[in-house]
Protein backbone atom coordinates (compact mmCIF):
# COMPACT_ATOMS: atom_id res chain seq x y z
CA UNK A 1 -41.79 -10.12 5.34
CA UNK A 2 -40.06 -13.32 6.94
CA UNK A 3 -40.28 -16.59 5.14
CA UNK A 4 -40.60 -19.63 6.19
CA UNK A 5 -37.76 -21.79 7.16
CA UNK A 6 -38.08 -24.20 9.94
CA UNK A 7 -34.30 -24.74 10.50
CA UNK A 8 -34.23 -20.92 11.40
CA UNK A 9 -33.35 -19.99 14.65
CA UNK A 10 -36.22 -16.89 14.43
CA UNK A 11 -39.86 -17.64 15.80
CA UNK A 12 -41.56 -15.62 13.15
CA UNK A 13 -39.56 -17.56 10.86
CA UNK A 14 -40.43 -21.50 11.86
CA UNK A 15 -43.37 -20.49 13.24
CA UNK A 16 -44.80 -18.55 10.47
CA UNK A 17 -47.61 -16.31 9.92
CA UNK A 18 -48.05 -16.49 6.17
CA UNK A 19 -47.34 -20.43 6.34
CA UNK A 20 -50.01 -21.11 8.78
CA UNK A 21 -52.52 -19.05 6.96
CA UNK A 22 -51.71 -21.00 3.72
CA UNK A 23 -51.92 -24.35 5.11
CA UNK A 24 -55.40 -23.09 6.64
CA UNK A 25 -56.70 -22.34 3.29
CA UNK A 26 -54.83 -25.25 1.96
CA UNK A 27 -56.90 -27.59 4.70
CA UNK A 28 -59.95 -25.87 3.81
CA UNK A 29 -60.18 -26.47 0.22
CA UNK A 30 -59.80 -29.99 0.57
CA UNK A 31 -61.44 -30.85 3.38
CA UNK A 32 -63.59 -33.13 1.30
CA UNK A 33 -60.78 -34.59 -0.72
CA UNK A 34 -60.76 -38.04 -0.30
CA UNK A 35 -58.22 -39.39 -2.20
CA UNK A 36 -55.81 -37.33 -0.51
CA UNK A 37 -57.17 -37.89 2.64
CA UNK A 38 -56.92 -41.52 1.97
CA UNK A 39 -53.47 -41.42 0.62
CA UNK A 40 -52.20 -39.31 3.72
CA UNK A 41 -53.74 -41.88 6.17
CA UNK A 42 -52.13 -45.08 4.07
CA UNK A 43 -49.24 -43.46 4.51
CA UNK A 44 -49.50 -42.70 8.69
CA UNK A 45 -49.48 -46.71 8.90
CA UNK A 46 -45.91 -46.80 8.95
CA UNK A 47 -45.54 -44.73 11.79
CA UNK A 48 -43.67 -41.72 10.14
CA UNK A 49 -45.77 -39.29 10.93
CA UNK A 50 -47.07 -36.32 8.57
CA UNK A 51 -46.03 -33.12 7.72
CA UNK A 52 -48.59 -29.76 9.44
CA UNK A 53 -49.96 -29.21 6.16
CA UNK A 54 -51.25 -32.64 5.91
CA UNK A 55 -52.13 -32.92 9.15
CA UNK A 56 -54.18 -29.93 8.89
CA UNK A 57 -55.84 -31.71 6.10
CA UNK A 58 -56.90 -34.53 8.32
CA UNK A 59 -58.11 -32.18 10.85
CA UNK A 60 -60.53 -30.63 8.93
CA UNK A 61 -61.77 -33.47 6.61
CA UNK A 62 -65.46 -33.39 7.11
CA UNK A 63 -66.25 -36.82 5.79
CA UNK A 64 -67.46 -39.08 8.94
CA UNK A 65 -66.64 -42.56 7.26
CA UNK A 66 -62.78 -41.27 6.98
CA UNK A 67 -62.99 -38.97 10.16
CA UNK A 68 -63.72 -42.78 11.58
CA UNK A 69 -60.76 -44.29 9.46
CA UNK A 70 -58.66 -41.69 11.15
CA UNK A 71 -59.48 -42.44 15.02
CA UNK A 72 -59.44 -45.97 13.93
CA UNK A 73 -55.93 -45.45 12.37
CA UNK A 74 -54.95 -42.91 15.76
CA UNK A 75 -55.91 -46.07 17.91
CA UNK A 76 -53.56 -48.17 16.03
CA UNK A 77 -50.19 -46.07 16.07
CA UNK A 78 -51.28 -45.78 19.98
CA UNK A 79 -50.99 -49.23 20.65
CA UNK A 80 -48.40 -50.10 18.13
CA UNK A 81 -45.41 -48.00 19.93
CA UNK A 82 -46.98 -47.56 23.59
CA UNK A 83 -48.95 -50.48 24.12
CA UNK A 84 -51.42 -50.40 26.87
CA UNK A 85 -48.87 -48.35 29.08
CA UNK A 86 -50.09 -45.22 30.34
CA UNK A 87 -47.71 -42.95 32.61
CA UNK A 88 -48.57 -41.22 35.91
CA UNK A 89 -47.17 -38.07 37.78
CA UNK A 90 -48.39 -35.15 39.45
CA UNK A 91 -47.10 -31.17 39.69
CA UNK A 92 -46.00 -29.65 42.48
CA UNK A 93 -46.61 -25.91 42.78
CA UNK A 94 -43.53 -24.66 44.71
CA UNK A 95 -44.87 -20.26 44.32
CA UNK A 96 -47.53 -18.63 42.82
CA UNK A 97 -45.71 -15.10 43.09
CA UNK A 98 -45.35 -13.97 39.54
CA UNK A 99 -44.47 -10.54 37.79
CA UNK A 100 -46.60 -11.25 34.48
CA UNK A 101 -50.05 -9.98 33.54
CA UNK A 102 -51.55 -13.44 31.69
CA UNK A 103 -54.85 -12.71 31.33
CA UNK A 104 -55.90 -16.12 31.48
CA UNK A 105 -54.03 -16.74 34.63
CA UNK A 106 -54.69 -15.89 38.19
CA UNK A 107 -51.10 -15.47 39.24
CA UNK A 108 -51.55 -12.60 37.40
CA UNK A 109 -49.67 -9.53 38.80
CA UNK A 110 -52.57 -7.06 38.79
CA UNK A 111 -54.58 -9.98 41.20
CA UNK A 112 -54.62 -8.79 44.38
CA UNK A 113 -56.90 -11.03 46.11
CA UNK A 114 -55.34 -13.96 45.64
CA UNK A 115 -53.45 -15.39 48.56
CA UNK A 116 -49.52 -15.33 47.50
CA UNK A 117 -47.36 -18.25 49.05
CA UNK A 118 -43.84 -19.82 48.58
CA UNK A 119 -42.67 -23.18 49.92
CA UNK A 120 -40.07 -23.22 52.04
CA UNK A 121 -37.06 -26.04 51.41
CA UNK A 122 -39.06 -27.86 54.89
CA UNK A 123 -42.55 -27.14 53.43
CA UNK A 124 -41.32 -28.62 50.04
CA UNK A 125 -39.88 -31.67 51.97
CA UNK A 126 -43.86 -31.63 53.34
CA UNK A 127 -45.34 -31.69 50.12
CA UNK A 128 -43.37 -34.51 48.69
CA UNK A 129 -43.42 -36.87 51.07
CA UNK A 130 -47.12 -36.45 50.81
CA UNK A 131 -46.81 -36.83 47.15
CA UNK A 132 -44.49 -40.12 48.08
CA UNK A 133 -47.29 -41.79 50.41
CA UNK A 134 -49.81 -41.81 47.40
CA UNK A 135 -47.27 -43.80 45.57
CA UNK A 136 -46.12 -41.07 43.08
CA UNK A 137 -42.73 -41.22 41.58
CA UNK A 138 -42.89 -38.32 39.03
CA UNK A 139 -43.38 -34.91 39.12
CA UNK A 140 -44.23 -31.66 37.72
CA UNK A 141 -42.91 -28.65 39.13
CA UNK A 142 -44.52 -25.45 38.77
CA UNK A 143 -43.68 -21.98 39.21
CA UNK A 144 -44.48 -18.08 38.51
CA UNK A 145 -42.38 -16.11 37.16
CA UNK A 146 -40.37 -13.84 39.64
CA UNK A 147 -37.01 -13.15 39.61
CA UNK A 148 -36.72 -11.99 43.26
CA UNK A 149 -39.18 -14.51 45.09
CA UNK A 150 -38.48 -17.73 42.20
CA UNK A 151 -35.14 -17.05 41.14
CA UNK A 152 -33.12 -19.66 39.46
CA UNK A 153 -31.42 -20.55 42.41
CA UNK A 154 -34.44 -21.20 44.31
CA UNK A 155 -35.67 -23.73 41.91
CA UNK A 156 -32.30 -25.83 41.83
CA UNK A 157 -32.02 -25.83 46.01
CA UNK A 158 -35.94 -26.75 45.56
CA UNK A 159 -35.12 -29.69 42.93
CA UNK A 160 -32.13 -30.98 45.39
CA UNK A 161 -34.23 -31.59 48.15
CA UNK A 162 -36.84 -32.98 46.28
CA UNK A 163 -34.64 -35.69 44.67
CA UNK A 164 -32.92 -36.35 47.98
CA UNK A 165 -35.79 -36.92 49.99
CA UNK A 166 -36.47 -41.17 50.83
CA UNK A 167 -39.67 -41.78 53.01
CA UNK A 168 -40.68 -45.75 53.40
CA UNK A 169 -40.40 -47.05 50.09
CA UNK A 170 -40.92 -43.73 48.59
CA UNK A 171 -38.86 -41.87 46.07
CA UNK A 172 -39.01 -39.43 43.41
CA UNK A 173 -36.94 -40.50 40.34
CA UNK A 174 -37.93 -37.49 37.88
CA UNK A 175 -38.88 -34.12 38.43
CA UNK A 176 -39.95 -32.37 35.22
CA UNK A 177 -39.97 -28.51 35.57
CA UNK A 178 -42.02 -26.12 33.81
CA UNK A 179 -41.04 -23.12 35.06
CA UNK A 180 -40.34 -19.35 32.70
CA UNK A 181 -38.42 -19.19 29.53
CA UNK A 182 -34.96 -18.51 30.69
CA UNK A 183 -31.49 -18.60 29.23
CA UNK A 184 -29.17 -21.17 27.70
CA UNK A 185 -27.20 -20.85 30.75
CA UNK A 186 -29.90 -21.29 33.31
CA UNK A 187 -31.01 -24.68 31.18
CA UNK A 188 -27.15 -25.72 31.99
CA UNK A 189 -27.70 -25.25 35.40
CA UNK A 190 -31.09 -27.28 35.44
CA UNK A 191 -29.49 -30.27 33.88
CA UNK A 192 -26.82 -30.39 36.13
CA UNK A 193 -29.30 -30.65 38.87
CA UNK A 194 -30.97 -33.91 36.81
CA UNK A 195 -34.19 -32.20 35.56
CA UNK A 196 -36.02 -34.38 33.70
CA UNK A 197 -38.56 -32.76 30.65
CA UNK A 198 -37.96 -29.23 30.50
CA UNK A 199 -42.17 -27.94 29.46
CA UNK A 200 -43.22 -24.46 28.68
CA UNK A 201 -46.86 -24.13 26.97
CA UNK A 202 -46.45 -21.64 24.52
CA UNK A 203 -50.16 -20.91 25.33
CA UNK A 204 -50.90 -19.65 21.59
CA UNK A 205 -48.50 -19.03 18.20
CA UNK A 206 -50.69 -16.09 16.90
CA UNK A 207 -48.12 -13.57 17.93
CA UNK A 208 -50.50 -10.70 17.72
CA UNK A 209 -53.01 -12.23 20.20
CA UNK A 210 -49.75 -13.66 22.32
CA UNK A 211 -49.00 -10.21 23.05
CA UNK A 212 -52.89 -8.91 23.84
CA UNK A 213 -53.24 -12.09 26.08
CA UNK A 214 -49.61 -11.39 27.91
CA UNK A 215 -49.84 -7.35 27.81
CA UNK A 216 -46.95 -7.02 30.47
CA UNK A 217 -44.14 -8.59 31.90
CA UNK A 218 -41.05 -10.74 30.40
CA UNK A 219 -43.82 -13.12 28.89
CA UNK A 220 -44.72 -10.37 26.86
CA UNK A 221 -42.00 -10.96 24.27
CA UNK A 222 -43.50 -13.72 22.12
CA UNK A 223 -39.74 -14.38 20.38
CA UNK A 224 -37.92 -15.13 23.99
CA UNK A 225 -40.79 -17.62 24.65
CA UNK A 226 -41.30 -19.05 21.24
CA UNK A 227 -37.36 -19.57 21.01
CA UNK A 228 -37.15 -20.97 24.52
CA UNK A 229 -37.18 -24.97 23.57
CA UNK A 230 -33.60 -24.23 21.39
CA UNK A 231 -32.10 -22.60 24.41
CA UNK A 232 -33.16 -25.39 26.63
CA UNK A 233 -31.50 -28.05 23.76
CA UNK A 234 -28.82 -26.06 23.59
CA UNK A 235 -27.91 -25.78 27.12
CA UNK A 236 -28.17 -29.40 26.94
CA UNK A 237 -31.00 -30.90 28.16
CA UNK A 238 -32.41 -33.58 25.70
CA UNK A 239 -36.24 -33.69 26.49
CA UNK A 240 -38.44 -30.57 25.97
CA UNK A 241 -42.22 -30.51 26.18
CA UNK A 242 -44.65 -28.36 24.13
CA UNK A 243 -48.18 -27.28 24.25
CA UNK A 244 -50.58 -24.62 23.99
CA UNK A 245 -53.88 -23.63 25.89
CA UNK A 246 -56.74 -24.48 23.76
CA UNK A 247 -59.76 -21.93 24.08
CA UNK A 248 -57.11 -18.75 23.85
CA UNK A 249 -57.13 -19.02 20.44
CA UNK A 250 -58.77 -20.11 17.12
CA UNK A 251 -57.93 -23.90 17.63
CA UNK A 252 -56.90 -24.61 13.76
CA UNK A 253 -53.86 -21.72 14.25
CA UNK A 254 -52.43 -22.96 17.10
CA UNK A 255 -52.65 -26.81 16.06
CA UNK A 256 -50.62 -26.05 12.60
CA UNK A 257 -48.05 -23.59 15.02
CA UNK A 258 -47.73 -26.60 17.60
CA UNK A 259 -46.86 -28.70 14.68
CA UNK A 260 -44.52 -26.25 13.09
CA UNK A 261 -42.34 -26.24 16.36
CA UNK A 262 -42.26 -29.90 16.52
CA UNK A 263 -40.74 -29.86 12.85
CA UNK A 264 -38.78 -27.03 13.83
CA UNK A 265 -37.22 -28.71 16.82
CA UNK A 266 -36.50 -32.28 15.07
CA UNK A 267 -35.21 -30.10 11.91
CA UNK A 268 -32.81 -27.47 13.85
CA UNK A 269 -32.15 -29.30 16.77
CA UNK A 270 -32.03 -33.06 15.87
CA UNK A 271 -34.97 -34.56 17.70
CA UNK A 272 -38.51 -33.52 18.53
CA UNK A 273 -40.59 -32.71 21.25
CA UNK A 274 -40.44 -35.04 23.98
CA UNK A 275 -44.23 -34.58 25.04
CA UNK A 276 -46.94 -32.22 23.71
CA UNK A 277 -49.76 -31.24 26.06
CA UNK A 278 -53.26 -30.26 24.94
CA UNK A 279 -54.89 -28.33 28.17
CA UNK A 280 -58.06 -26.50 27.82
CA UNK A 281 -58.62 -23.42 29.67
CA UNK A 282 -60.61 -24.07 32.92
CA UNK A 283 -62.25 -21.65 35.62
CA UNK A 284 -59.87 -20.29 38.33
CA UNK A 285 -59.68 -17.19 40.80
CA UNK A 286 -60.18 -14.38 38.80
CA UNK A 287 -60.63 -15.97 35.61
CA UNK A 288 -63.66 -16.60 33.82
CA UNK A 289 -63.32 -19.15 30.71
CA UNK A 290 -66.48 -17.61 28.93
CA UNK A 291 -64.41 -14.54 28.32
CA UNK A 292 -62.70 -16.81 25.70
CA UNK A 293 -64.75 -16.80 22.86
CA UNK A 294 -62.34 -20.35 21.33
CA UNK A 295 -63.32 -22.52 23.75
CA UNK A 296 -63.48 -26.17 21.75
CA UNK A 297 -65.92 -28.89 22.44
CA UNK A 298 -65.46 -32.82 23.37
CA UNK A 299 -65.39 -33.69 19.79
CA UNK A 300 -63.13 -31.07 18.63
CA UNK A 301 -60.84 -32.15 21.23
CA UNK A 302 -60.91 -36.11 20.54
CA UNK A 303 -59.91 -35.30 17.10
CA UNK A 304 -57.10 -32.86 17.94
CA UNK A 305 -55.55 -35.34 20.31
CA UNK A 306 -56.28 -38.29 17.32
CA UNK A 307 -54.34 -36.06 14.17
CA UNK A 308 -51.57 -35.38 16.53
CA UNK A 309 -50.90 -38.80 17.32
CA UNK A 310 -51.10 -39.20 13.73
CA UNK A 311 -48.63 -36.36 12.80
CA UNK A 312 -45.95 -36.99 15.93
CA UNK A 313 -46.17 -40.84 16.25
CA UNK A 314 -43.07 -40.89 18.48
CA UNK A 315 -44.27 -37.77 20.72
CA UNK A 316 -45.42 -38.90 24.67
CA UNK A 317 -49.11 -36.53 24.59
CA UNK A 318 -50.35 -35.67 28.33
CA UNK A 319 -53.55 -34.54 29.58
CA UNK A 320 -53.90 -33.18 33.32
CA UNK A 321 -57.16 -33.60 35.66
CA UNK A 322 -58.15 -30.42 33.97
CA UNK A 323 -60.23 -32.93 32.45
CA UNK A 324 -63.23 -34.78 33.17
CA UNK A 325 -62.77 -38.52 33.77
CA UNK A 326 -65.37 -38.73 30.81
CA UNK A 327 -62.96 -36.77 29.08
CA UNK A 328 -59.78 -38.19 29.84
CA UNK A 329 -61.46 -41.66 29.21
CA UNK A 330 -62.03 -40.88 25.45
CA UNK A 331 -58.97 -39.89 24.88
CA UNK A 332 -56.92 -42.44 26.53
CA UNK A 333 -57.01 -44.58 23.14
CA UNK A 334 -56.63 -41.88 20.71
CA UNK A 335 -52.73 -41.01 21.73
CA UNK A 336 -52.36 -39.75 25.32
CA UNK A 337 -49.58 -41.87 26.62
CA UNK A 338 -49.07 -39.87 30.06
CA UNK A 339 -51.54 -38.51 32.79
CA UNK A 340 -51.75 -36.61 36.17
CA UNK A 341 -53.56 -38.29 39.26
CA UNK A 342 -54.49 -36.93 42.12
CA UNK A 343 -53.41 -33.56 41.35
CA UNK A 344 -53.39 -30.05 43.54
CA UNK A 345 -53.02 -26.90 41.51
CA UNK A 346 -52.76 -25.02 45.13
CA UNK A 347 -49.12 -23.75 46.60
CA UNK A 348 -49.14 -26.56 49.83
CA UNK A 349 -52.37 -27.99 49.18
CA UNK A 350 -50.64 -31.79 49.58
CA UNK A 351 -49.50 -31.54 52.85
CA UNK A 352 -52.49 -29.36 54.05
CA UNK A 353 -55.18 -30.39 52.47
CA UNK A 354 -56.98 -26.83 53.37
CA UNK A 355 -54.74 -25.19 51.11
CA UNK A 356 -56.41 -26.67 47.97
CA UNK A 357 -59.58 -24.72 48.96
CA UNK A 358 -58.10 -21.62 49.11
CA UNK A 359 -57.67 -19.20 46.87
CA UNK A 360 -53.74 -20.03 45.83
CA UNK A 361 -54.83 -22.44 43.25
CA UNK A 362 -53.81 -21.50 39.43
CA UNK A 363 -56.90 -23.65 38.29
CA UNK A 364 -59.94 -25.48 39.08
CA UNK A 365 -59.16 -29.24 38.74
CA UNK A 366 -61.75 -31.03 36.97
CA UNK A 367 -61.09 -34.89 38.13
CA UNK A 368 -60.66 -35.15 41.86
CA UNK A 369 -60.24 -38.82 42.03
CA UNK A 370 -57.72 -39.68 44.44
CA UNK A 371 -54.62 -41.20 42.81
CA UNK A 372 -55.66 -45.20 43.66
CA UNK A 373 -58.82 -44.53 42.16
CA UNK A 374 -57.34 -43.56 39.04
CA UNK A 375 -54.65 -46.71 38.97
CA UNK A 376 -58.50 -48.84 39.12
CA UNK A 377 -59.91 -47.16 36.71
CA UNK A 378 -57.02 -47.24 34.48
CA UNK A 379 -56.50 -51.08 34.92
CA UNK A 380 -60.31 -51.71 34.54
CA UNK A 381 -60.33 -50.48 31.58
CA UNK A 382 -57.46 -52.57 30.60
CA UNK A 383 -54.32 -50.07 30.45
CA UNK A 384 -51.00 -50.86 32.49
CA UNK A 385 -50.06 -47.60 34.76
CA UNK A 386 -46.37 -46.90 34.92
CA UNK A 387 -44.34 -45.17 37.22
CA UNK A 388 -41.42 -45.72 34.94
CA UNK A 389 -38.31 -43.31 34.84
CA UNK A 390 -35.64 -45.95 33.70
CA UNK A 391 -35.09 -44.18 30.39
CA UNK A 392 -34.08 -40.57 31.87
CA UNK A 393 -31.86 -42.81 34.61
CA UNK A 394 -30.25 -44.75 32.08
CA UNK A 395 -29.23 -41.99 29.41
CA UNK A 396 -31.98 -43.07 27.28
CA UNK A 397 -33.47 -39.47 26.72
CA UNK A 398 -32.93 -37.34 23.18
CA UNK A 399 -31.92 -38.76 19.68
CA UNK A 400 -30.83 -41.94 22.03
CA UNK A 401 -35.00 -42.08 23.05
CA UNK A 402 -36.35 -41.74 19.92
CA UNK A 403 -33.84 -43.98 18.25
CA UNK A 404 -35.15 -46.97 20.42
CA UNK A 405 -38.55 -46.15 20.05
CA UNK A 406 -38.20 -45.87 15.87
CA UNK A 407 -36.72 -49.25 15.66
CA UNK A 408 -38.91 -51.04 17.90
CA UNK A 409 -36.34 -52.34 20.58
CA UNK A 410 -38.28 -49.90 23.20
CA UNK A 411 -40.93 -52.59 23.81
CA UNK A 412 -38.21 -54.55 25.62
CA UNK A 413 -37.69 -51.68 28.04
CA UNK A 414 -40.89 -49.73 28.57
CA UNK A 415 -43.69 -53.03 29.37
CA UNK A 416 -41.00 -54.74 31.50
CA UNK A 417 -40.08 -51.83 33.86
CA UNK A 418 -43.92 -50.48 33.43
CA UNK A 419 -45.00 -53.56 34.78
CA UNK A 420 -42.11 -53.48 37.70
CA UNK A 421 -42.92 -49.96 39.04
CA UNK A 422 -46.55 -51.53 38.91
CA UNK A 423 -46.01 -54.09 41.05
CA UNK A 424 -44.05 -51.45 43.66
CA UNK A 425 -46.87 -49.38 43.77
CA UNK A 426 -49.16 -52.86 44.67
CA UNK A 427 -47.36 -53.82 47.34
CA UNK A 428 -46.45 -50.31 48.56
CA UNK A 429 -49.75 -48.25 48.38
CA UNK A 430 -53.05 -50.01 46.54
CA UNK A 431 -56.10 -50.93 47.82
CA UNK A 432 -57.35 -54.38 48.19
CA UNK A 433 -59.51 -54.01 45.08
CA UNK A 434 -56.52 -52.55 43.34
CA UNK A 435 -53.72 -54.90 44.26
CA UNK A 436 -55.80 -57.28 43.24
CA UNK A 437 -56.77 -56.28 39.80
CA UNK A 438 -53.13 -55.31 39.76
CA UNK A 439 -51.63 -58.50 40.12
CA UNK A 440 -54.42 -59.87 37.06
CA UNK A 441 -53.09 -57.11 34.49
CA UNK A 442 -49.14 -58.08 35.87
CA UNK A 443 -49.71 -61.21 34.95
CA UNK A 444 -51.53 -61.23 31.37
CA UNK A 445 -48.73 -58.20 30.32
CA UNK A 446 -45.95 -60.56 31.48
CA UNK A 447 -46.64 -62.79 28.20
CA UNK A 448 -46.71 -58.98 26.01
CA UNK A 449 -42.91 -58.96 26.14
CA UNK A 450 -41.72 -60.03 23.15
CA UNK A 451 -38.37 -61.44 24.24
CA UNK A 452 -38.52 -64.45 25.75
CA UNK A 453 -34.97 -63.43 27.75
CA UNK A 454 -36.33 -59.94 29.44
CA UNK A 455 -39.42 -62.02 30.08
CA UNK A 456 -38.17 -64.07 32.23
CA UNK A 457 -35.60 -61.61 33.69
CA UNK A 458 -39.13 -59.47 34.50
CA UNK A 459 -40.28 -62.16 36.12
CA UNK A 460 -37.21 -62.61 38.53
CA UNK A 461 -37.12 -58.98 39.09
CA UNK A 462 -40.95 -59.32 40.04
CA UNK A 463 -40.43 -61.64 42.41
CA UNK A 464 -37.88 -59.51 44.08
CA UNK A 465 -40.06 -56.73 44.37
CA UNK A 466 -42.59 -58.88 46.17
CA UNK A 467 -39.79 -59.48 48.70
CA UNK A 468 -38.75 -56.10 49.38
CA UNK A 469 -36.05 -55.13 46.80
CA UNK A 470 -37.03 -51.44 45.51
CA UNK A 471 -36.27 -49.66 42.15
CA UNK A 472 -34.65 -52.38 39.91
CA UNK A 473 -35.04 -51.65 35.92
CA UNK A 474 -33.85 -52.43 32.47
């Protein structure tokens, strides 16, 4: 039997069977501990972050006066190392063909119904400058996996154009890519392109149900995606993003595994997860979410987004417009630092807005806001949306990231250029309403930085914005 060793290179040995079970049991019999409970949360305050086992702990404490302590506490880290900043992108589906038989996932091979389509480089050019016009400045980009439609190659020409494409104002300054786990040498060739995050959900760490949910295909081998992040660090590129699909799987499992490979990664590898994503499974073609018997409700999911934050202070958390704005609102304070807006899970469906009604899409997206809408909503409610890639351009990604963030010196980088690609996305693209509730929150976050000397350099770089200069940073 393998034991548990998270600076092993072997999935079923840092993500462990018998380990998760035990910390399950372990969570469970103290549950209503609340010295320990109390002790574990006294000792998040510093920002340090816990170990899975305690975690778990927190996660299943069923004592509402600390459960309240604990999204108080959540709230708290939050603001102390993001602030009011919240980050914006969008994916770009470039192919939906796909040789894999995901059960929870209409690109599924066996689909046959489904409408199969694959940009070309022009179509691509298409799609972003659409993306561009709605002020975005970040991507996503998706893709099946298919060696003879998607191939490696494919995805670097489709990166290329996407980076060198300049419409108006418009740019794209990071394109994160979660496409199939692949090898170390592939990774090589993806940073030399200038990917940004590489992301791959693992989608659930029970390997047993991995395998039933992923019967055929090269997703099928559980060890080749579980061991895909160290591949991806090892072929150099700093920032990797993990996740699973909740409702797959029992929820408790796959938040101790997701934990685990965070450990793993900072243990092995010298630095954590970059991001960790918490989707929920939604309806699509072909797919109907009841068949999942895990599916976890609002509260359940408030709490799992509050312990993580918690457990992985230092860890950007996204959620996508698979959720509700009701939804996404909740959670906003609780940890999640980055967001989609305006988001098309359909192969072409920016450009052609038909194309998002058709049957291409991989999921039904729950908040259909268009991206301005969002920017209001998010500065009504008092948060600063950021556009900001000045870390990634800079070299600031990795141990170099994390570094700045655990000593505190990241404030004096992330609200400044927040605030500048802010004010490009004001002048370029808001509303009326918008700009105008923009320029309030510009403003009142000007007097947030805490050097007096990159305030007033903000300010000057502000003001050159307003006249026309474009991408200037810290």
């Amino acid at each position: 039997m393998a034991k548990y060793d998270p600076k092993s290179a072997k999935a079923e040995e840092f993500i462990n069977h018998e380990e998760i079970l035990d910390t399950l049991r372990y969570a469970a019999e103290h549950k209503s501990d609340r010295n320990l409970i109390e002790r574990l949360l006294a000792r998040a305050v510093d920002c340090k972050g816990l170990t899975h086992r305690e975690a778990a702990v927190l996660l299943e404490c069923d004592q509402p006066d600390l459960n309240e302590k604990m999204f108080h506490l959540a709230r708290q880290i939050k603001e102390e190392l993001y602030g009011q900043r919240i980050v914006l992108f969008a994916p770009l589906y470039l192919s939906n063909y796909c040789i894999n038989s995901c059960v929870y996932c209409p690109y599924h091979v066996r689909n046959k119904h489904i409408r199969r389509v694959k940009l070309t480089q022009e179509e691509i050019r298409r799609e972003v400058i659409a993306l561009q016009d709605m002020g975005h400045k970040r991507l996503a980009l998706e893709t099946g996996e298919d060696p003879v439609n998607n191939p490696i190659e494919y995805v670097l020409e489709s990166i290329q154009t996407i980076y060198s494409i300049k419409h108006k104002n418009g740019a794209i300054r990071r394109v994160n890519v979660n496409i199939a786990a692949t090898t170390v040498d592939n990774y090589r060739k993806l940073k030399e392109v200038g990917i940004g995050t590489y992301i791959l959900f693992q989608e659930t760490y029970h390997r047993e149900n991995y395998e039933k949910l992923h019967p055929a295909g090269p997703k099928h081998d559980y060890a080749w995606h579980t061991e895909a992040m160290d591949r991806a660090m090892e072929g150099g590129i700093d920032d990797v993003g993990c996740g699973v699909l909740f409702g797959l799987n029992m929820y408790r499992y796959d938040f101790v595994g997701l934990l685990m490979h965070a450990e793993h990664l900072e243990t092995r590898m010298g630095v954590g997860p970059h991001t960790i994503s918490v989707p929920r499974i939604r309806p699509a073609d072909d797919i109907d979410p009841a068949t999942f018997s895990n599916a976890i409700d609002d509260e359940i999911f408030a709490k799992l987004v509050a312990v993580i934050r918690i457990a992985v202070p230092y860890t950007g958390m996204i959620v996508s417009t698979r959720e509700s704005q009701a939804s996404r609102e909740r959670v906003l304070d609780l940890g999640i630092s980055q967001i989609s807006g305006a988001s098309c899970t359909s192969v072409g469906g920016y450009d052609h807005r038909e194309a998002a009604e058709d049957n291409s899409a991989q999921f039904e997206v729950n908040d259909t806001r268009t991206l301005d809408e969002v920017i209001h909503w998010l500065l009504t409610l008092g948060y600063v949306p950021s556009f900001c890639t000045a870390c990634y351009r800079a070299g600031r990604t990795g141990d170099r990231f994390m570094s700045l963030c655990k000593t505190g010196q990241i404030k004096n980088c992330c609200l400044p250029n927040a605030l500048m690609t802010l004010q490009e996305y004001l002048e370029d693209y808001a509303s009326e309403d918008t700009g105008s509730l923009g320029k309030v929150v510009v403003e009142e976050q000007l007097g947030y930085i805490p050097s007096p000397k990159v305030r007033a350099r903000a300010e000057e770089y502000l003001a050159q914005i307003h006249n026309g200069t474009r991408d200037v940073r810290f």
